[in-house]
C-alpha atoms as a PDB file:
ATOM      1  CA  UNK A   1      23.856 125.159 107.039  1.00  0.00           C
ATOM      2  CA  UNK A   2      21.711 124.422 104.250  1.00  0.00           C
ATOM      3  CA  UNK A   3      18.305 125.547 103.974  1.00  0.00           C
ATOM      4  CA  UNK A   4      15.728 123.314 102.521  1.00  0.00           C
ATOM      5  CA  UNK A   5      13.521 125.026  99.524  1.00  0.00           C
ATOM      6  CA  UNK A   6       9.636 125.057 100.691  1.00  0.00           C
ATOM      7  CA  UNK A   7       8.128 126.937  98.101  1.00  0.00           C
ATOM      8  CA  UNK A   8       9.136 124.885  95.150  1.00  0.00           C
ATOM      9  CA  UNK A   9       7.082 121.302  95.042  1.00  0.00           C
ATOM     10  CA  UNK A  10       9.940 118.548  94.605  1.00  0.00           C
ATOM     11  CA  UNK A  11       9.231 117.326  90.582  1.00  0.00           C
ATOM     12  CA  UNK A  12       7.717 114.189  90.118  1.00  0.00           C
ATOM     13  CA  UNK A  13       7.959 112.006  86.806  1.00  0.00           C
ATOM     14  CA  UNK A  14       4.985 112.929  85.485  1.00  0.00           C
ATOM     15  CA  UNK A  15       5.427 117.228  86.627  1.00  0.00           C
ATOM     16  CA  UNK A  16       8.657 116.212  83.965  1.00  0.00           C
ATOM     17  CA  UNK A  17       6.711 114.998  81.309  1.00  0.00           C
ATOM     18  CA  UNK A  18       3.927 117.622  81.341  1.00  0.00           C
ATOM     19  CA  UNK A  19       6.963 120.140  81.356  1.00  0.00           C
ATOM     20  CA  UNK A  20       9.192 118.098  78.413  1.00  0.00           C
ATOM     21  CA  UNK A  21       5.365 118.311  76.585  1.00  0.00           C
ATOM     22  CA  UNK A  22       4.899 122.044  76.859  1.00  0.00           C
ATOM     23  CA  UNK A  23       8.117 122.702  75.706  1.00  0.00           C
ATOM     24  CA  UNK A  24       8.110 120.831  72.750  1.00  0.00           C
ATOM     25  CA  UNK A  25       4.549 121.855  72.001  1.00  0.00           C
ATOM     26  CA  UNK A  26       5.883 125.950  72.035  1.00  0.00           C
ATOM     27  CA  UNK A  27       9.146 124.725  69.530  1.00  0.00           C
ATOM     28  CA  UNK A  28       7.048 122.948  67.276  1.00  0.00           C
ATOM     29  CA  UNK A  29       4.410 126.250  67.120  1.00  0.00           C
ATOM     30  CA  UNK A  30       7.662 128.144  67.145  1.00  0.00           C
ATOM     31  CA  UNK A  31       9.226 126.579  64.138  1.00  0.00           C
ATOM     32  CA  UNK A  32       6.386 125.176  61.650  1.00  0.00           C
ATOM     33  CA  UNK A  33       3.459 128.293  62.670  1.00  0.00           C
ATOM     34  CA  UNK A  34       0.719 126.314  63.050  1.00  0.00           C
ATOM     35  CA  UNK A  35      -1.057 124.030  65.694  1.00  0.00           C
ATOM     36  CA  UNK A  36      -3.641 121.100  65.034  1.00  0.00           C
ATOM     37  CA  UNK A  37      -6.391 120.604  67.467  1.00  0.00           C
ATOM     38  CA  UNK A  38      -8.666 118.063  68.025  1.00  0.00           C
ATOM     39  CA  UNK A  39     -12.129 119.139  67.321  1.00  0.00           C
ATOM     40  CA  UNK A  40     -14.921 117.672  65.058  1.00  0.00           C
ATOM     41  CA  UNK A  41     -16.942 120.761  62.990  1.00  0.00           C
ATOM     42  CA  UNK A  42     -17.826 121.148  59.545  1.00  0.00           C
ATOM     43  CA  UNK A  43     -15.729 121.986  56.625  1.00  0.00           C
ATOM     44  CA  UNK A  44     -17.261 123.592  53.335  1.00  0.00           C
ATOM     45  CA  UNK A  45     -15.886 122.247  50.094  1.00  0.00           C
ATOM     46  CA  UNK A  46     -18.096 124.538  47.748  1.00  0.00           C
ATOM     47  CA  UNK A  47     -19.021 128.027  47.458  1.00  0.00           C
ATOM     48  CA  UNK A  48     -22.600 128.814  47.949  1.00  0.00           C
ATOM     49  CA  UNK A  49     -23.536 129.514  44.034  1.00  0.00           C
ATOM     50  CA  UNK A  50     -26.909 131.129  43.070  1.00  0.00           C
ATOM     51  CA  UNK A  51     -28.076 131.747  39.263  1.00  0.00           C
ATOM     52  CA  UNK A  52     -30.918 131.582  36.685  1.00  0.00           C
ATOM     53  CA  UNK A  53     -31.060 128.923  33.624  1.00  0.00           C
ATOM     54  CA  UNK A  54     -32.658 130.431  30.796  1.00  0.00           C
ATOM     55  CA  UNK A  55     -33.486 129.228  26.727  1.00  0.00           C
ATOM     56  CA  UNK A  56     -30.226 130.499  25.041  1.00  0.00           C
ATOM     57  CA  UNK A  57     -32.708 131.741  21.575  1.00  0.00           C
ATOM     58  CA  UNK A  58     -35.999 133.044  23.765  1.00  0.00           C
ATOM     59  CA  UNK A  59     -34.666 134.128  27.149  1.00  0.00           C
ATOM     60  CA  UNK A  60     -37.687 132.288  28.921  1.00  0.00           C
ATOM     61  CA  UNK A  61     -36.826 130.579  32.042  1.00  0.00           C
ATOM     62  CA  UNK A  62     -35.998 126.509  32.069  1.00  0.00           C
ATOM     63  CA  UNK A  63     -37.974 125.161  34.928  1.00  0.00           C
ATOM     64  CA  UNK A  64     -37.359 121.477  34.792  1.00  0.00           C
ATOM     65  CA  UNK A  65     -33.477 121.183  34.557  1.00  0.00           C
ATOM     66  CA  UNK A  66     -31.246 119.352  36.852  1.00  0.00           C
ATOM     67  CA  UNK A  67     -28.329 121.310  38.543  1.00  0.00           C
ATOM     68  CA  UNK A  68     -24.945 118.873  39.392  1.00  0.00           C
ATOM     69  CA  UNK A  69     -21.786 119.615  41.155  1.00  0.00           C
ATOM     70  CA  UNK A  70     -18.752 117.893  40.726  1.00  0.00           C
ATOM     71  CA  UNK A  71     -15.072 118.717  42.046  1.00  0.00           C
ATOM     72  CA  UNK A  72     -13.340 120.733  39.857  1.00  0.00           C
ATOM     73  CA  UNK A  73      -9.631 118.809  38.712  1.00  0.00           C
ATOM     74  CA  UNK A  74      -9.615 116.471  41.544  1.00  0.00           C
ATOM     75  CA  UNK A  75      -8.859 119.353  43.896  1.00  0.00           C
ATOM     76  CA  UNK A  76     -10.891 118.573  46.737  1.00  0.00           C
ATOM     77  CA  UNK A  77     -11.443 115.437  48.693  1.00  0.00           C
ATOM     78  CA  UNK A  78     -13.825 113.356  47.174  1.00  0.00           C
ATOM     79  CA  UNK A  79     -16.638 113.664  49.858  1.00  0.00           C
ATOM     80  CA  UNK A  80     -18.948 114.440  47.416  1.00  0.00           C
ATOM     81  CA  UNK A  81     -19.044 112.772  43.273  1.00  0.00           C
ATOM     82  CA  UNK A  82     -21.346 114.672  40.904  1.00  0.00           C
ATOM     83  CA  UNK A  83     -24.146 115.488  43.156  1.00  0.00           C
ATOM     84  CA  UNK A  84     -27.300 116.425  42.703  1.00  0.00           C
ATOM     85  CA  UNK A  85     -27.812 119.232  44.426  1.00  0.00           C
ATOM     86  CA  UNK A  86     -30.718 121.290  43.043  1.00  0.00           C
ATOM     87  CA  UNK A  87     -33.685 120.631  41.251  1.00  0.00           C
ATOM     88  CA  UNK A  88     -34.905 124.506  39.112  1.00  0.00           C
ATOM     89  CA  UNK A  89     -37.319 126.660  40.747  1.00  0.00           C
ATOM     90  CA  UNK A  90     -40.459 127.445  38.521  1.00  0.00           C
ATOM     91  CA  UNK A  91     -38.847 130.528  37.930  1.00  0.00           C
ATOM     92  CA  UNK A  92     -35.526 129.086  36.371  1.00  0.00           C
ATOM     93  CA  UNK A  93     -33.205 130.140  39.404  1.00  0.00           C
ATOM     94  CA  UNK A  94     -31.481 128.022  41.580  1.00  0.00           C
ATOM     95  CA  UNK A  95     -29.237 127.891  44.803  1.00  0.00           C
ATOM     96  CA  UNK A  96     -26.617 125.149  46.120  1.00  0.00           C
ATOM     97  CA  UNK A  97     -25.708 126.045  50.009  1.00  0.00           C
ATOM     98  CA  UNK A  98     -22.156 125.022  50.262  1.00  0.00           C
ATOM     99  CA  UNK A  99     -21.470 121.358  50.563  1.00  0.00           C
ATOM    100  CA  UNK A 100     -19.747 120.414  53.707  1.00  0.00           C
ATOM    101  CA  UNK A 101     -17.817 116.960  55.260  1.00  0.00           C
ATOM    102  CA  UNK A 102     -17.180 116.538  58.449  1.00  0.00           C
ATOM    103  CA  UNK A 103     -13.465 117.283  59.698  1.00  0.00           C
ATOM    104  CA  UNK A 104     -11.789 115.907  62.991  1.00  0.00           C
ATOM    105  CA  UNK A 105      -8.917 117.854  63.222  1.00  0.00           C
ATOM    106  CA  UNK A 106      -8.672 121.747  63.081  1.00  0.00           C
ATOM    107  CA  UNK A 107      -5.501 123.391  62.021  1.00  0.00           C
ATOM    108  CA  UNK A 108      -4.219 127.022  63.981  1.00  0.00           C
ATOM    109  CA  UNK A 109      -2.388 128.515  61.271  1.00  0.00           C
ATOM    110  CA  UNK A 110      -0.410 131.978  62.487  1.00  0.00           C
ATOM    111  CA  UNK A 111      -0.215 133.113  58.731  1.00  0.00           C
ATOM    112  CA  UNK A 112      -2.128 134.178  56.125  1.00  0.00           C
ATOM    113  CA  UNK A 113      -4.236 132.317  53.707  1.00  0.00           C
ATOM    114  CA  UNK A 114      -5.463 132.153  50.518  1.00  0.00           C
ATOM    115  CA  UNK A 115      -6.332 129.791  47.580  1.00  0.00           C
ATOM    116  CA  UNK A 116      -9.078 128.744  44.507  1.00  0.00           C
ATOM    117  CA  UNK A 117     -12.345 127.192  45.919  1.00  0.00           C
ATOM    118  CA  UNK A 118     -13.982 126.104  42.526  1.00  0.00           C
ATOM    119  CA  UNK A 119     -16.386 123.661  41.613  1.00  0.00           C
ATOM    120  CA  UNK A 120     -17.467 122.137  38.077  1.00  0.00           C
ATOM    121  CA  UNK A 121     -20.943 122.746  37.377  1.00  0.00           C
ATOM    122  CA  UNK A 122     -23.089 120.830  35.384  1.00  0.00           C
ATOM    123  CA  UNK A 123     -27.203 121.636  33.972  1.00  0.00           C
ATOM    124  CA  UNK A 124     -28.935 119.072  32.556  1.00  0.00           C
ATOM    125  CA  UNK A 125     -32.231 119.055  30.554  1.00  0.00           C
ATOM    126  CA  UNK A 126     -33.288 116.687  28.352  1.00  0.00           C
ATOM    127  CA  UNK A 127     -34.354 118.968  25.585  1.00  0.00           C
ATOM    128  CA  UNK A 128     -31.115 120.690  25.732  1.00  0.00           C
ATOM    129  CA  UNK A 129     -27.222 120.747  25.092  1.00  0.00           C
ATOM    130  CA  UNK A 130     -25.457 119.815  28.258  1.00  0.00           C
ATOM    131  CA  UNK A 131     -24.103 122.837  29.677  1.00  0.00           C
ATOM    132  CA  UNK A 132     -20.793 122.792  31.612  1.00  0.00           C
ATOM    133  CA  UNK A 133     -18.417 125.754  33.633  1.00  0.00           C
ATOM    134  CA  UNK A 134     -15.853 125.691  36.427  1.00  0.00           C
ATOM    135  CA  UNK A 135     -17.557 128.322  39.172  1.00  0.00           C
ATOM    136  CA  UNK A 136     -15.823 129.239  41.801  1.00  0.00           C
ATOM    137  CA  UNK A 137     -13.342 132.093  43.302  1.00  0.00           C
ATOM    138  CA  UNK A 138      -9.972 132.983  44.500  1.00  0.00           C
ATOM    139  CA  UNK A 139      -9.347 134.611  48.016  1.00  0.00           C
ATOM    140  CA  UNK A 140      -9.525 134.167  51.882  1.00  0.00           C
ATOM    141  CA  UNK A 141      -9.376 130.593  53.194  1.00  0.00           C
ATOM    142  CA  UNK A 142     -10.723 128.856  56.184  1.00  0.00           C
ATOM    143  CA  UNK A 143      -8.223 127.611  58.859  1.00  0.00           C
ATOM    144  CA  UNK A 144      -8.076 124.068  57.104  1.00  0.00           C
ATOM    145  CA  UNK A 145     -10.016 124.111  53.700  1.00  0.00           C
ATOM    146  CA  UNK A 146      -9.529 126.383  50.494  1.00  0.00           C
ATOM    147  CA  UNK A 147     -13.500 126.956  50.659  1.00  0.00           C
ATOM    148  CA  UNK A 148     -15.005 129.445  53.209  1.00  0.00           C
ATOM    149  CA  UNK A 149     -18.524 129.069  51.542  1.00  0.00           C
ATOM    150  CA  UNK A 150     -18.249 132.664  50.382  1.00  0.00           C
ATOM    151  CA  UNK A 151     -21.198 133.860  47.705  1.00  0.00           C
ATOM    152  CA  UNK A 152     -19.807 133.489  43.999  1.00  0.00           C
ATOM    153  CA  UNK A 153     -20.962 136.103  41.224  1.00  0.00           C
ATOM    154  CA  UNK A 154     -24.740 135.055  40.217  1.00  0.00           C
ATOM    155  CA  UNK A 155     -24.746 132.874  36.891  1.00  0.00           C
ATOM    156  CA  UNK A 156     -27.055 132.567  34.283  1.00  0.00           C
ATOM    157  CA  UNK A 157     -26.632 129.456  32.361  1.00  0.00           C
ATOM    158  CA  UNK A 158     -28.081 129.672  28.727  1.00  0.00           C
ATOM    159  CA  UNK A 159     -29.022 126.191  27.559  1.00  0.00           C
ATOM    160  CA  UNK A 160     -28.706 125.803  23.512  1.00  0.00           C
ATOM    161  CA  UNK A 161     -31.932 123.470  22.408  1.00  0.00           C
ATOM    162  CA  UNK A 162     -30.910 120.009  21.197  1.00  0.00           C
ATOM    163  CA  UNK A 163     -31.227 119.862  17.260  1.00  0.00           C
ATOM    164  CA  UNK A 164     -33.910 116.581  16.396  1.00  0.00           C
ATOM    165  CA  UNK A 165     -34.198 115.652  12.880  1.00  0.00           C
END
């Protein structure tokens, strides 16, 4: 006599293909560590970077300069090309909030991460020497960008006046 099975639901073609999925969802998080979600937030590409810009010979504050970023080496997407960012404070500091895009996809990594997040950084004035420096840092990374918008060191940038004859 053979007993029929009542507490088991007979599987379906579609109860085998939500099964076939959930296995091959655990191998692949099993054998490459990471899954990818999904899921539209924002994704800093810059550090946030604070400093003062200052007359290299007097020390007295440049007010009127103009503060550029621009990707250092080609390393990031190119969501942003030498940018604006910050007109100078009457005082001669500045701050550039991290720039951010726009990602679609989110990345669940199960190991540790690190990398550069650096930035070229350009001041402009039009009675001084162009002044150029790679800013950034080394450390902790977001789930899917090198740049967690961390605080760099503050700067001071010392603009040499331009030499008129």
């Amino acid at each position: 006599i053979m007993k029929k099975n009542y507490c088991l639901p007979k599987m379906g073609d579609a109860s085998k293909w939500a099964v076939r999925f959930v296995v091959l969802l655990v191998l692949t998080v099993f054998f490459t560590g990471c899954i990818i979600i999904p899921f539209k937030h924002e994704r800093p590409l810059t550090p946030l970077i604070e400093g003062s810009i200052v007359d290299a010979i007097s020390n007295s504050p440049i007010t009127d300069a103009k503060v550029y970023l621009r990707p250092a080496n080609g390393y990031q997407e190119q969501a942003f090309d030498r940018t604006l960012v910050e007109a100078v404070s009457p005082d001669g500091t500045f701050r550039i909030n991290p720039i951010a895009e726009v990602g679609w996809w989110y990345s669940i990594v199960f190991l540790p991460m690190e990398g550069f997040c650096t930035v070229d950084l350009e001041v402009e004035h039009p009675h001084y020497e162009s002044f150029k420096a790679s800013v950034g840092y080394f450390g902790g990374a977001m789930i899917d960008s090198v740049c967690s918008g961390t605080r760099v060191a503050p700067i001071q940038v010392k603009l040499v006046p331009r030499v008129t004859e």
